[in-house]
PDB file of N, CA and C in Angstrom:
ATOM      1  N   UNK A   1     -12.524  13.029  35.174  1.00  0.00           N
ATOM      2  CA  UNK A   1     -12.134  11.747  35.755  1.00  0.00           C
ATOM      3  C   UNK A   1     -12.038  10.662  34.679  1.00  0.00           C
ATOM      4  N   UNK A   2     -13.309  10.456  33.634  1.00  0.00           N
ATOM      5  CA  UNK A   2     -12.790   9.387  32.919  1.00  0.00           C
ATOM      6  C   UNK A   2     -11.880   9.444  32.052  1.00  0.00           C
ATOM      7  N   UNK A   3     -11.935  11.084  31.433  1.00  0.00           N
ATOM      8  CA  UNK A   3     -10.561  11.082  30.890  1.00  0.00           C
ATOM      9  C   UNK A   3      -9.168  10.893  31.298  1.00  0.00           C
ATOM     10  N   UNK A   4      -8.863  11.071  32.463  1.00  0.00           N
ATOM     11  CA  UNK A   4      -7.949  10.746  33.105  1.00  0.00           C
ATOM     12  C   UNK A   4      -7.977   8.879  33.041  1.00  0.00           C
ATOM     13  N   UNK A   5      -8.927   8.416  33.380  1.00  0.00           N
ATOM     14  CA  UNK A   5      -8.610   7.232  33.942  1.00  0.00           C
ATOM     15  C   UNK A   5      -8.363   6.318  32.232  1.00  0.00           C
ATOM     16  N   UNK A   6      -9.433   7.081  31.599  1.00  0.00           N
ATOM     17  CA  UNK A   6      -8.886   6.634  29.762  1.00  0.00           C
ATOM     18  C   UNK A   6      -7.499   6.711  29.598  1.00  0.00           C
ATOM     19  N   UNK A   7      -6.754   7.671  29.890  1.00  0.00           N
ATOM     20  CA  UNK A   7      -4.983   8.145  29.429  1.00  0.00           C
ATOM     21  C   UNK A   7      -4.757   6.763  30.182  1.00  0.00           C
ATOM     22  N   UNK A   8      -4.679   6.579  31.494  1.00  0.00           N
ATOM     23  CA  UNK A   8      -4.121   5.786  32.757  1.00  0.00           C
ATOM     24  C   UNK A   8      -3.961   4.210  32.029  1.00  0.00           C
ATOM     25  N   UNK A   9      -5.400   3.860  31.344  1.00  0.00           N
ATOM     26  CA  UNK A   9      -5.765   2.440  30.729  1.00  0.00           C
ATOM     27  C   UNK A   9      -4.914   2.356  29.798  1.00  0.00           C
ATOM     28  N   UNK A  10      -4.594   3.552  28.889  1.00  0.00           N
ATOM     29  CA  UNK A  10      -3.801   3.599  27.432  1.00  0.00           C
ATOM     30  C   UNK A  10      -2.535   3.286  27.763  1.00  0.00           C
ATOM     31  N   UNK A  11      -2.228   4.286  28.800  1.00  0.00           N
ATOM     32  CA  UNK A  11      -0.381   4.279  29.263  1.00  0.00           C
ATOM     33  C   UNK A  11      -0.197   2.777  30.006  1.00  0.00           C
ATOM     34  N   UNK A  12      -1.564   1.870  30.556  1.00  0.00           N
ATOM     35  CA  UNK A  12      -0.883   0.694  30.745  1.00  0.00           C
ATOM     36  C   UNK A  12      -1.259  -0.342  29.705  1.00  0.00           C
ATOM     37  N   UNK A  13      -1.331   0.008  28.701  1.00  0.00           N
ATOM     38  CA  UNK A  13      -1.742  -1.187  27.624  1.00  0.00           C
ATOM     39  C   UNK A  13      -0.648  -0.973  26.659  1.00  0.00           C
ATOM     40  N   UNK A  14      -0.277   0.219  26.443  1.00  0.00           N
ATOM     41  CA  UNK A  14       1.035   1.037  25.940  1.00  0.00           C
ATOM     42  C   UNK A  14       2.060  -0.100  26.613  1.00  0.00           C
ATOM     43  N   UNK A  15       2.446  -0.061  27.820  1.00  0.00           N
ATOM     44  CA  UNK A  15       3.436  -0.589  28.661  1.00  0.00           C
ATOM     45  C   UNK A  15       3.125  -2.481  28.435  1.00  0.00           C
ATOM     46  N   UNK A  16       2.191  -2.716  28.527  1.00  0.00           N
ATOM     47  CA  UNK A  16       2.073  -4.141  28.567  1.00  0.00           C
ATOM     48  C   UNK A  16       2.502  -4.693  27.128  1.00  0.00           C
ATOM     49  N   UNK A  17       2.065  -3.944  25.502  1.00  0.00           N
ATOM     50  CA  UNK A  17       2.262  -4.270  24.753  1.00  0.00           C
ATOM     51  C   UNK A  17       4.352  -4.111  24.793  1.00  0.00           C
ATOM     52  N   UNK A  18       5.008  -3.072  25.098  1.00  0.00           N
ATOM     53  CA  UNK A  18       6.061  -2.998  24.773  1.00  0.00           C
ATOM     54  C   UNK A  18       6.978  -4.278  25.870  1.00  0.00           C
ATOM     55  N   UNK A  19       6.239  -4.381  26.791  1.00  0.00           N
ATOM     56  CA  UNK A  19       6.736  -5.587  27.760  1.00  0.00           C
ATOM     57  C   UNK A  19       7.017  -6.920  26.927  1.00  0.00           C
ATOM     58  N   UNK A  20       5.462  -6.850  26.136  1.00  0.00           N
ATOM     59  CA  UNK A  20       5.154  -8.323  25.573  1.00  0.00           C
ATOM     60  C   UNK A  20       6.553  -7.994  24.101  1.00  0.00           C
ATOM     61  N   UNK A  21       6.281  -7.206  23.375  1.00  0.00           N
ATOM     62  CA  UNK A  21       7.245  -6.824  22.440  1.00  0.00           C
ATOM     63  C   UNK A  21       8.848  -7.461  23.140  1.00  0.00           C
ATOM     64  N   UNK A  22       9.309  -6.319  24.034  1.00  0.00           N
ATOM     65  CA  UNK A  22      10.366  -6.265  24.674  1.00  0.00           C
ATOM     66  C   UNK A  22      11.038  -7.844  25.652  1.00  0.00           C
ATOM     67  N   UNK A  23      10.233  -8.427  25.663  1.00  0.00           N
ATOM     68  CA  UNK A  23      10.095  -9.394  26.863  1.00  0.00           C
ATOM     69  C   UNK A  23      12.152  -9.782  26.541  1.00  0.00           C
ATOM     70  N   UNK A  24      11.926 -10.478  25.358  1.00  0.00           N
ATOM     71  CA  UNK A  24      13.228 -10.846  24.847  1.00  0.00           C
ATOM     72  C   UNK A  24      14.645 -10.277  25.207  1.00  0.00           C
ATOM     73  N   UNK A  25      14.584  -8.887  24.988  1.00  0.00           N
ATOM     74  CA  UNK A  25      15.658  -7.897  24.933  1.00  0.00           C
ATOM     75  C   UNK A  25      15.711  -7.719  26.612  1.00  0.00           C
ATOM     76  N   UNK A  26      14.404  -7.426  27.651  1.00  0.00           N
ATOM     77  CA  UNK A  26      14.843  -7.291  28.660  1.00  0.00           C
ATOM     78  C   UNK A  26      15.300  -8.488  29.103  1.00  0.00           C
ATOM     79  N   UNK A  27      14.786  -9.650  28.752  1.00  0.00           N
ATOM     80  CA  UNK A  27      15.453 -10.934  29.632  1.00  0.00           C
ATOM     81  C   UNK A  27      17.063 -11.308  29.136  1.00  0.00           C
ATOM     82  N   UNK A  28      17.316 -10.724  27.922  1.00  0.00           N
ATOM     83  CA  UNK A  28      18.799 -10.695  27.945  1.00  0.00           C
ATOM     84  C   UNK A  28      19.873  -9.427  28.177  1.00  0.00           C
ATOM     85  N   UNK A  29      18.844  -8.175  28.968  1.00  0.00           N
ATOM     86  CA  UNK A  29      19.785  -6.958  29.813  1.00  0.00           C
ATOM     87  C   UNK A  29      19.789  -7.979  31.128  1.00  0.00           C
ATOM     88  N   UNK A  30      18.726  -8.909  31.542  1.00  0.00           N
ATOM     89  CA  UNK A  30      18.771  -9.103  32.880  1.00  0.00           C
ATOM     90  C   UNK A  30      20.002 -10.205  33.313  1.00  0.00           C
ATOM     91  N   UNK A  31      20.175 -10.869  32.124  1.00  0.00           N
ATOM     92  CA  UNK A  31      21.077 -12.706  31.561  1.00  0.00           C
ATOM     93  C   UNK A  31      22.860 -11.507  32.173  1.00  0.00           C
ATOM     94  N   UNK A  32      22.639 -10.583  30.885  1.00  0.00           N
ATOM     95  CA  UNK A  32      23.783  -9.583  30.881  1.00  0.00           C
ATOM     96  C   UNK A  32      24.388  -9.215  31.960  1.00  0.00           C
ATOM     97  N   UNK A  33      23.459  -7.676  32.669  1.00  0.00           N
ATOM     98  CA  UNK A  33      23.616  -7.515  34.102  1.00  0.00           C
ATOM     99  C   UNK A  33      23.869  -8.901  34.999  1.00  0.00           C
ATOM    100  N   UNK A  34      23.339 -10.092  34.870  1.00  0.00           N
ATOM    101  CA  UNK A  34      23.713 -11.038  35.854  1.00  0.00           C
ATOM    102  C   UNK A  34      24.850 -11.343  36.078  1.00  0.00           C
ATOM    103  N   UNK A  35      25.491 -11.494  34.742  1.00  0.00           N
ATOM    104  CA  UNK A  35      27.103 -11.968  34.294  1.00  0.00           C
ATOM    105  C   UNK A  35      27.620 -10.707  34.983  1.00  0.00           C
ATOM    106  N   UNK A  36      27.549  -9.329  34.612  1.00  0.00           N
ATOM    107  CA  UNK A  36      28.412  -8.221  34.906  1.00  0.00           C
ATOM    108  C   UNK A  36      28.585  -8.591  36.271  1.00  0.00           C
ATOM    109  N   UNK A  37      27.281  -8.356  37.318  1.00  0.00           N
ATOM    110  CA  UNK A  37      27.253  -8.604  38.519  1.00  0.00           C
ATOM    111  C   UNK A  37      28.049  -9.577  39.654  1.00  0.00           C
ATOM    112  N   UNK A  38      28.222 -11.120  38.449  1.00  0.00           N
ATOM    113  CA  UNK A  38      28.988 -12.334  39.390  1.00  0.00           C
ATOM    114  C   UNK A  38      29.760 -12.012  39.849  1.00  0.00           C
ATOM    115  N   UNK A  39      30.991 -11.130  39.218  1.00  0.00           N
ATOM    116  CA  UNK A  39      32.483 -11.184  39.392  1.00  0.00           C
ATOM    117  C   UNK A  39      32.559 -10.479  40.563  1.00  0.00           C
ATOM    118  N   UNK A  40      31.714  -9.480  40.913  1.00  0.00           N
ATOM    119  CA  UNK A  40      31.572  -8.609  42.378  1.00  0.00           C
ATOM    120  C   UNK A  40      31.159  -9.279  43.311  1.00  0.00           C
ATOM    121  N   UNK A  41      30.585 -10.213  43.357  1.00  0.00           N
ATOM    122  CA  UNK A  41      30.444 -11.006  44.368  1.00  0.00           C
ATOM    123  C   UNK A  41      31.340 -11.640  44.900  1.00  0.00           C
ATOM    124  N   UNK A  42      31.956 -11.506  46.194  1.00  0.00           N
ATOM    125  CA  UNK A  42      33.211 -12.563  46.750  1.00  0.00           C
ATOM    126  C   UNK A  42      33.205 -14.136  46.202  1.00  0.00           C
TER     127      UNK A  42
END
């Protein structure tokens, strides 16, 4: 069990650091996708 729950803590500190890293790049796929998205809208 704690090993499990050790991996679980890693894989979300793993994820939080690449979020904090990433923050940038995803908020300009999201800027991106937004633009792609307008034109489909009536």
């Amino acid at each position: 069990m704690w090993l499990i729950n050790s991996h679980l803590v890693k894989k979300v500190v793993l994820k939080a650091e690449i979020l904090q890293k990433g923050h940038r790049i995803w908020l300009c796929i999201a800027i991106i996708s937004g633009y792609v998205n307008q034109p489909d809208r009536p």
